[in-house]
Protein backbone atom coordinates (compact mmCIF):
# COMPACT_ATOMS: atom_id res chain seq x y z
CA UNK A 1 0.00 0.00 0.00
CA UNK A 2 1.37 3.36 -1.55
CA UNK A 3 2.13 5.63 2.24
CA UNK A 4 0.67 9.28 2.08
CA UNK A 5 1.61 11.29 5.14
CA UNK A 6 -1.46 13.81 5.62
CA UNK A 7 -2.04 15.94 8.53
CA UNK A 8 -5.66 17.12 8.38
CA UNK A 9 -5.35 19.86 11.35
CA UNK A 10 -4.01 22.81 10.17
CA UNK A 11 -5.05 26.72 9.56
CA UNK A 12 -4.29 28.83 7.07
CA UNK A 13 -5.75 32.34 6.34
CA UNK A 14 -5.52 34.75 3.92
CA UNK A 15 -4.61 38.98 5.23
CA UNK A 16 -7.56 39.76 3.48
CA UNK A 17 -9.45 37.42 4.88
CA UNK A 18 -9.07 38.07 7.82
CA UNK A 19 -9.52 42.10 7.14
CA UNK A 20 -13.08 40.75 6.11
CA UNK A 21 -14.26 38.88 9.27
CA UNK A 22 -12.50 42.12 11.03
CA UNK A 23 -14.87 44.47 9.13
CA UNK A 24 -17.97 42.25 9.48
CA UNK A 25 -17.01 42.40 13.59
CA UNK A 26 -14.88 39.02 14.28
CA UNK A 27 -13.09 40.05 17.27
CA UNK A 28 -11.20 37.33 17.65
CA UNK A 29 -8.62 37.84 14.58
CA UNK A 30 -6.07 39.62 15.88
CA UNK A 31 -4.35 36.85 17.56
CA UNK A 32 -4.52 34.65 14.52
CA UNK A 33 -2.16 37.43 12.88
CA UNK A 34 1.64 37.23 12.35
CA UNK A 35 1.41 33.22 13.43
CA UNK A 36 2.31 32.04 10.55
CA UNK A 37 -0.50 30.72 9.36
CA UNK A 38 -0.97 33.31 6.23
CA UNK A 39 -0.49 32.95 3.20
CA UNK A 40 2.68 35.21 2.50
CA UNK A 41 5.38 34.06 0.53
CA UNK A 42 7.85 33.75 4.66
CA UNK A 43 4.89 31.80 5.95
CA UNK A 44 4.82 29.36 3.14
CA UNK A 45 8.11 28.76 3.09
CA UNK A 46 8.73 28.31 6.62
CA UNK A 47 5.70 26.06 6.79
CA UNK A 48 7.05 23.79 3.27
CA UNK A 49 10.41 23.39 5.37
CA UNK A 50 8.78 22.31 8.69
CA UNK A 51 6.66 19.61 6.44
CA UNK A 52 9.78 18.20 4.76
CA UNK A 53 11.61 17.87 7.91
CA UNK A 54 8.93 16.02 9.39
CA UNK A 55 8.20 13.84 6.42
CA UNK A 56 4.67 15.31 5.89
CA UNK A 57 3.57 14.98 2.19
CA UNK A 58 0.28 17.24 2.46
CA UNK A 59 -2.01 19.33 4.99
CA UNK A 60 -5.75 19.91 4.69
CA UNK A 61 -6.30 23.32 5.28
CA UNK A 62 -8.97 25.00 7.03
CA UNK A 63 -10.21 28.63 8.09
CA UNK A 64 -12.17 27.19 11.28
CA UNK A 65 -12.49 28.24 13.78
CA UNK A 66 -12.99 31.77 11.77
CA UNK A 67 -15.71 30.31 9.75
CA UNK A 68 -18.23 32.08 7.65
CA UNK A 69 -20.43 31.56 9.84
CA UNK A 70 -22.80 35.04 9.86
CA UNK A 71 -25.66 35.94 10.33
CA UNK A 72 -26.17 38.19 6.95
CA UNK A 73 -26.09 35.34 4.00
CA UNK A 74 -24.78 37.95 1.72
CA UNK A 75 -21.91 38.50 4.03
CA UNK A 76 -21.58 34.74 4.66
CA UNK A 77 -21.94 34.07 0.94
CA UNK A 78 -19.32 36.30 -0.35
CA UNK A 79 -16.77 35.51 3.12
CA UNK A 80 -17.36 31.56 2.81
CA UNK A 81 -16.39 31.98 -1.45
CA UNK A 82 -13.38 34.47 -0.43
CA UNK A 83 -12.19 31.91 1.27
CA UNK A 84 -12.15 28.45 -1.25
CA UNK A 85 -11.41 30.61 -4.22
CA UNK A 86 -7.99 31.30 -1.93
CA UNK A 87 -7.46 27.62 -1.18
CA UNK A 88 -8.23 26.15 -4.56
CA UNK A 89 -5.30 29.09 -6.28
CA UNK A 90 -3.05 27.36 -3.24
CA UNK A 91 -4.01 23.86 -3.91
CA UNK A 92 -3.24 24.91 -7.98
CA UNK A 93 -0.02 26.29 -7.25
CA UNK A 94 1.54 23.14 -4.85
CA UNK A 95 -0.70 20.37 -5.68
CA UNK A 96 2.23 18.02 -3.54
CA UNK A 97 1.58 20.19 -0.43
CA UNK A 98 -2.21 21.11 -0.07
CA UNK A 99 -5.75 20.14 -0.09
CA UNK A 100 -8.71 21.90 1.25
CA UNK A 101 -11.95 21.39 3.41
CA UNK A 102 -14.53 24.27 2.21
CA UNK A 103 -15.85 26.51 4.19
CA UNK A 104 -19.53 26.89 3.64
CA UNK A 105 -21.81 30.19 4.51
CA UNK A 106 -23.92 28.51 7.63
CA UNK A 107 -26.65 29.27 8.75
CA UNK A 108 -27.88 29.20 5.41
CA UNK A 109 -28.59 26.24 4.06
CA UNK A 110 -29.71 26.57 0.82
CA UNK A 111 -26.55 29.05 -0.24
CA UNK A 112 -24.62 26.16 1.59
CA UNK A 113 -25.27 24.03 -0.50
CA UNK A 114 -24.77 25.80 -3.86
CA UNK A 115 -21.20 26.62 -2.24
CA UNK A 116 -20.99 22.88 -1.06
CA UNK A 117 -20.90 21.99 -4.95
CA UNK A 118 -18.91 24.52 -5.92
CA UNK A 119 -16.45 23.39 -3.74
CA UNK A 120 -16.13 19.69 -4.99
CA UNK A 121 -17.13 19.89 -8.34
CA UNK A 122 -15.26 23.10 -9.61
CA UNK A 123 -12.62 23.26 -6.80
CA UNK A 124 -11.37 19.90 -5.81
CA UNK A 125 -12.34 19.99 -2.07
CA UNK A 126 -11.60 17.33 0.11
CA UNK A 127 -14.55 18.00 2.40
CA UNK A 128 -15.77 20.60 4.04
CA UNK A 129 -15.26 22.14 7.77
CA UNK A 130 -17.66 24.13 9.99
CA UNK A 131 -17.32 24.80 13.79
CA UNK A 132 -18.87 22.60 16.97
CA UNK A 133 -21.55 25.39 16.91
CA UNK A 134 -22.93 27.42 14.33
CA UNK A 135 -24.23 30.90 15.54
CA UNK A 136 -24.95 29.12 18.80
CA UNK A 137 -26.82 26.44 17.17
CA UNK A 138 -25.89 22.74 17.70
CA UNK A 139 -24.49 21.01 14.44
CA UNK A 140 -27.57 18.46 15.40
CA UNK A 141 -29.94 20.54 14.54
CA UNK A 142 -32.69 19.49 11.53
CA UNK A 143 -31.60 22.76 9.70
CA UNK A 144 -28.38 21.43 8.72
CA UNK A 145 -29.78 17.67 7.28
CA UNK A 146 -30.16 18.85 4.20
CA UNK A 147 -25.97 19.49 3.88
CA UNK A 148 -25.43 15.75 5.62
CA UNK A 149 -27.44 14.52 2.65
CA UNK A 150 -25.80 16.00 0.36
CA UNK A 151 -22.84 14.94 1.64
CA UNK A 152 -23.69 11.26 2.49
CA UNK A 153 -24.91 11.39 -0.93
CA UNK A 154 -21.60 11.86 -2.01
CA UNK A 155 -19.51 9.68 0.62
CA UNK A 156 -17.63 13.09 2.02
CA UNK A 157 -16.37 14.53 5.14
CA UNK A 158 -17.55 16.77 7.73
CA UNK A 159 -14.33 18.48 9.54
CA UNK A 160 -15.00 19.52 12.59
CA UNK A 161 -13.36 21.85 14.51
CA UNK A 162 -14.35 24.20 18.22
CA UNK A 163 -15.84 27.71 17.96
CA UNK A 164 -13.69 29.03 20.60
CA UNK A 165 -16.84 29.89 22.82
CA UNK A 166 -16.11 27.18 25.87
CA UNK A 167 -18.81 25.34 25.24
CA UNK A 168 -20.85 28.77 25.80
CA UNK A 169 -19.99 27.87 29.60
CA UNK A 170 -18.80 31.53 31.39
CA UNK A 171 -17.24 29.01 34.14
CA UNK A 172 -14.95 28.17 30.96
CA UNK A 173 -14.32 31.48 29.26
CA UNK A 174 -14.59 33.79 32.60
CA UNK A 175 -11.58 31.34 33.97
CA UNK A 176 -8.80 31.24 30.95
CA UNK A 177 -9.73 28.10 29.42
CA UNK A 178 -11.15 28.95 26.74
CA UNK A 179 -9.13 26.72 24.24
CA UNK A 180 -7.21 24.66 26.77
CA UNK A 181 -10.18 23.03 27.90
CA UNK A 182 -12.91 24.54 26.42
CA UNK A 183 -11.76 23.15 23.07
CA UNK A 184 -12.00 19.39 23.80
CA UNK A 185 -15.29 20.06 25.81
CA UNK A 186 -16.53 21.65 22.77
CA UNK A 187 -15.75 18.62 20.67
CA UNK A 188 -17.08 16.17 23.12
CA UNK A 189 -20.04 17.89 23.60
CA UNK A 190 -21.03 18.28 19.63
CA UNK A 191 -20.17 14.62 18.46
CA UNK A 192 -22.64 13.59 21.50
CA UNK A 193 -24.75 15.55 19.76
CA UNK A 194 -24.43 14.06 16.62
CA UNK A 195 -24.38 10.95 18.08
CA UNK A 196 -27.55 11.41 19.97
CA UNK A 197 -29.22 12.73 17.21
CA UNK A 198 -28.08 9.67 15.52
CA UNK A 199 -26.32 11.37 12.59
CA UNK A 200 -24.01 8.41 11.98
CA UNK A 201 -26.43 6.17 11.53
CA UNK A 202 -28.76 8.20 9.57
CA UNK A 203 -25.87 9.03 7.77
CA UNK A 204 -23.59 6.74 7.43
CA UNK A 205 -21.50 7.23 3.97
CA UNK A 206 -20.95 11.10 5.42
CA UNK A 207 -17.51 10.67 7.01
CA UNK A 208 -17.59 12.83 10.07
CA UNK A 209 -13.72 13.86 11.45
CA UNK A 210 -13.48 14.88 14.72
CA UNK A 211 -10.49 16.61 16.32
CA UNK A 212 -8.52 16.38 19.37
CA UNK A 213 -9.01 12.57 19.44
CA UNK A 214 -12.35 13.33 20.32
CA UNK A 215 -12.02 14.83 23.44
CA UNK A 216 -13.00 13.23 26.25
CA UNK A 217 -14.86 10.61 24.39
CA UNK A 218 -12.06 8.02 24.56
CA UNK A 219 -12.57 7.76 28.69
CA UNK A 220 -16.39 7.98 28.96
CA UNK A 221 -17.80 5.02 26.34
CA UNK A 222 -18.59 2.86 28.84
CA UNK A 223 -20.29 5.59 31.13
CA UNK A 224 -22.18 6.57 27.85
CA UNK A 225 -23.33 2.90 27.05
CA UNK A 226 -24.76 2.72 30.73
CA UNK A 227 -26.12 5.96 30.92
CA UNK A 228 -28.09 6.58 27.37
CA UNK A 229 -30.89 4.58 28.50
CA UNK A 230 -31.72 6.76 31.13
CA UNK A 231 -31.04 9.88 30.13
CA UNK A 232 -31.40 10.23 25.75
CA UNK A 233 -33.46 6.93 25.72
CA UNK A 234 -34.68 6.13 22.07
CA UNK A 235 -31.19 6.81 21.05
CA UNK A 236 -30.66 4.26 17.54
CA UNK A 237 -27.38 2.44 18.79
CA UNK A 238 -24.69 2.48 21.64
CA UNK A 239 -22.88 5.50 22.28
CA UNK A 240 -19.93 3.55 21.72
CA UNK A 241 -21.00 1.79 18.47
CA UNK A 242 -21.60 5.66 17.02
CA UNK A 243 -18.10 6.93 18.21
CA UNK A 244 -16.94 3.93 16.04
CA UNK A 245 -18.66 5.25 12.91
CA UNK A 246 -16.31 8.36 13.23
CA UNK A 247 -13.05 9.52 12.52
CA UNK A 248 -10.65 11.45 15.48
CA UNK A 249 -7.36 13.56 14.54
CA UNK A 250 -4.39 12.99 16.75
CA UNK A 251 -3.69 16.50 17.78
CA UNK A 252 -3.21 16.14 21.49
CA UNK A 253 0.18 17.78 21.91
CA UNK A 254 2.05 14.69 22.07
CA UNK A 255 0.40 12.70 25.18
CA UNK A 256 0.69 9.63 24.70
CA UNK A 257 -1.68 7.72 27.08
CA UNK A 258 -4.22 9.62 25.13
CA UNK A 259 -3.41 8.07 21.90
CA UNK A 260 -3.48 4.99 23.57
CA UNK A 261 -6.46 5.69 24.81
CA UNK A 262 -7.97 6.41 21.71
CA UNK A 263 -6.59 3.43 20.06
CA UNK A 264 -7.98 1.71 22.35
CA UNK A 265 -11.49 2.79 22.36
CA UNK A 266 -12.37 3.71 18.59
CA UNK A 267 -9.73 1.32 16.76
CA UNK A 268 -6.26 2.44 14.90
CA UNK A 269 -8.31 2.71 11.92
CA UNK A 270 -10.00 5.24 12.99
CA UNK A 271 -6.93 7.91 13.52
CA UNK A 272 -5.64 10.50 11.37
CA UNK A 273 -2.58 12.62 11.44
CA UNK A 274 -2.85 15.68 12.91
CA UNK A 275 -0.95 18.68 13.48
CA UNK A 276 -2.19 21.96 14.62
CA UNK A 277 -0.12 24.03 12.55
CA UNK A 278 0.63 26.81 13.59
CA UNK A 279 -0.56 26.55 16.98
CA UNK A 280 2.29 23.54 17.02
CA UNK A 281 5.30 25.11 15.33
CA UNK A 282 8.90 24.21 15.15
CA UNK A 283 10.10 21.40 17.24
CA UNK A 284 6.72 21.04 18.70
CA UNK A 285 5.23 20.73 15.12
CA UNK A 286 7.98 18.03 15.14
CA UNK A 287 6.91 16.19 18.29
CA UNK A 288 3.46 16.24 17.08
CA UNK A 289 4.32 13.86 14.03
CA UNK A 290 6.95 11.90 15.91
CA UNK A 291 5.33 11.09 19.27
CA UNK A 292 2.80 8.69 17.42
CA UNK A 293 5.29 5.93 16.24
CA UNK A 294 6.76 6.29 19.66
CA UNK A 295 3.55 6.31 22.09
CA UNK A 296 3.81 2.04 22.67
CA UNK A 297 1.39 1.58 19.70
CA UNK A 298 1.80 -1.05 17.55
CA UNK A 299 4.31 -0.29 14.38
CA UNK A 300 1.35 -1.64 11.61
CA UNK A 301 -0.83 0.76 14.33
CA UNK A 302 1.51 3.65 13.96
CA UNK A 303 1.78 3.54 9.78
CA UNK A 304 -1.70 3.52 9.50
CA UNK A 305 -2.29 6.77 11.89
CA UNK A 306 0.50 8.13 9.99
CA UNK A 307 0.44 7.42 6.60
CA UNK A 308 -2.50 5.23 5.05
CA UNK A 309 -5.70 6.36 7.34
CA UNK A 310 -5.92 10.19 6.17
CA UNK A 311 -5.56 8.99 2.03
CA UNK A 312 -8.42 6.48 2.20
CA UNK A 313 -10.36 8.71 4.38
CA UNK A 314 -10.17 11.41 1.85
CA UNK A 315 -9.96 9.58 -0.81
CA UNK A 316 -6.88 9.68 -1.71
CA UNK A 317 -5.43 6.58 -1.99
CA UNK A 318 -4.37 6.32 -5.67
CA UNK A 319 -2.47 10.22 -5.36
């Protein structure tokens, strides 16, 4: 089997793009500024040298968390098309580097969509990527079926990736942990939702990816399984047989008895490569990559988190 290294975490924005959001009232771009994680000319080739030294053939970008997610559709519209047009010129220029998940212009549905096809048919998406909420809306909700038809119609994945809100909990964002724990409650939280909802089963060619390993999901199955009946009785299968019809990125800076864990829990198979670029940068970009084949998994474990999982999840195989 042909090895494709792919890590599926990892940001890129445009300066302009970000000037939009700014303008439309994102007040959260600032920080995402001067991280590397443009699309300058320094930033690309500081990012191309930190793949080849850690033997990573391709990234999947993403603009989540800053999502087009607005509540004007015009604004969302022209933001969410702003932003693929970008990555498709990218993905054109170093077809050996890049892929894309699309952003799409939720809450709208019907624009999403028209961008959702625009995005694999014209631009060569991958998939596409939204946020754990949408406008404060659960990604459960019956408004968005319509795009997990379309895109279990056409065997495609759902990124997924937090807001940055804390799970809307103030005991989260009022206490500075917004992203260091707010992010994996965020995730845990929305595939529950999913799961309770029972999106993978309704669902089930639409290849959801979940980051951060999931969470917390890889210690509470078992709680889950014992606790659905009582609390989300009428759910369509096990807690645990759901979080096995899902995908998890490895981004966990690098500890290990979480990856284990995870292994454990949803299956080898079920782990992709992932980086957090730019967030993880230099030797800890490094250590990202490199603390998989030496967590205690299994070497055939390790090569498949590494280098086979991510191309057949994406279809990719054959590249």
């Amino acid at each position: 089997m042909t090895s494709l290294r792919i890590d599926v975490h990892a940001h890129l924005w445009t300066t302009e793009y970000l000037d939009r959001l700014e303008r439309l009232g994102r007040s959260d771009t600032g920080f995402r500024r001067g991280i590397g994680a443009e699309a300058t000319e320094a930033d690309l080739d500081h990012r191309f040298a930190l793949l080849d030294r850690a033997g990573v053939d391709l990234q999947v970008l993403s603009v989540t968390p800053l999502s087009p997610h607005l509540a004007a559709e015009s604004d969302a519209v022209a933001s969410a098309g702003a932003a693929n047009n970008t990555y498709a010129e990218l993905v054109a220029r170093f077809p050996g580097r890049f892929r894309a998940f699309a952003a799409l212009p939720l809450p709208h549905v019907d624009a999403a969509l028209r961008e959702l096809a625009r995005a694999f048919d014209e631009l060569g998406a991958v998939g596409v990527g939204v946020t754990t909420t949408v406008l404060g809306r659960t990604l459960a909700d019956p408004l968005f079926h319509p795009v997990y038809e379309e895109l279990d119609r056409r065997g495609a994945v759902l990124y997924i990736h937090p807001a940055g809100e804390g799970a809307a909990s103030p005991l989260i964002t009022g206490y500075g942990m917004t992203w260091m724990v707010g992010a994996p409650v965020e995730d845990t939280v929305a595939v529950m939702h999913l799961i309770l909802a029972d999106i993978p089963s309704r669902f089930p060619r639409m290849r959801v990816l979940a980051p951060h390993l999931g969470g917390a999901l890889p210690l509470l199955l078992r709680r889950l399984d014992d606790h659905v009946a009582l609390e989300s009785p009428g759910t369509a299968e096990p807690p645990s047989v759901a979080a096995r019809r899902l995908w998890y990125d490895t981004v966990s800076y690098a500890h290990a008895p979480a990856l284990v864990a995870a292994v454990a829990s949803f299956g080898a198979d079920r782990l992709v490569l992932g980086t957090d670029f730019p967030y993880e940068d230099g030797e800890v970009f490094l250590r990202a990559v490199d603390h998989i084949a030496g967590s205690g998994l299994t070497e055939e474990a390790a090569g498949a988190i590494l280098d086979t999982n991510a191309a057949d999840l994406l279809g990719l195989s054959g590249s």
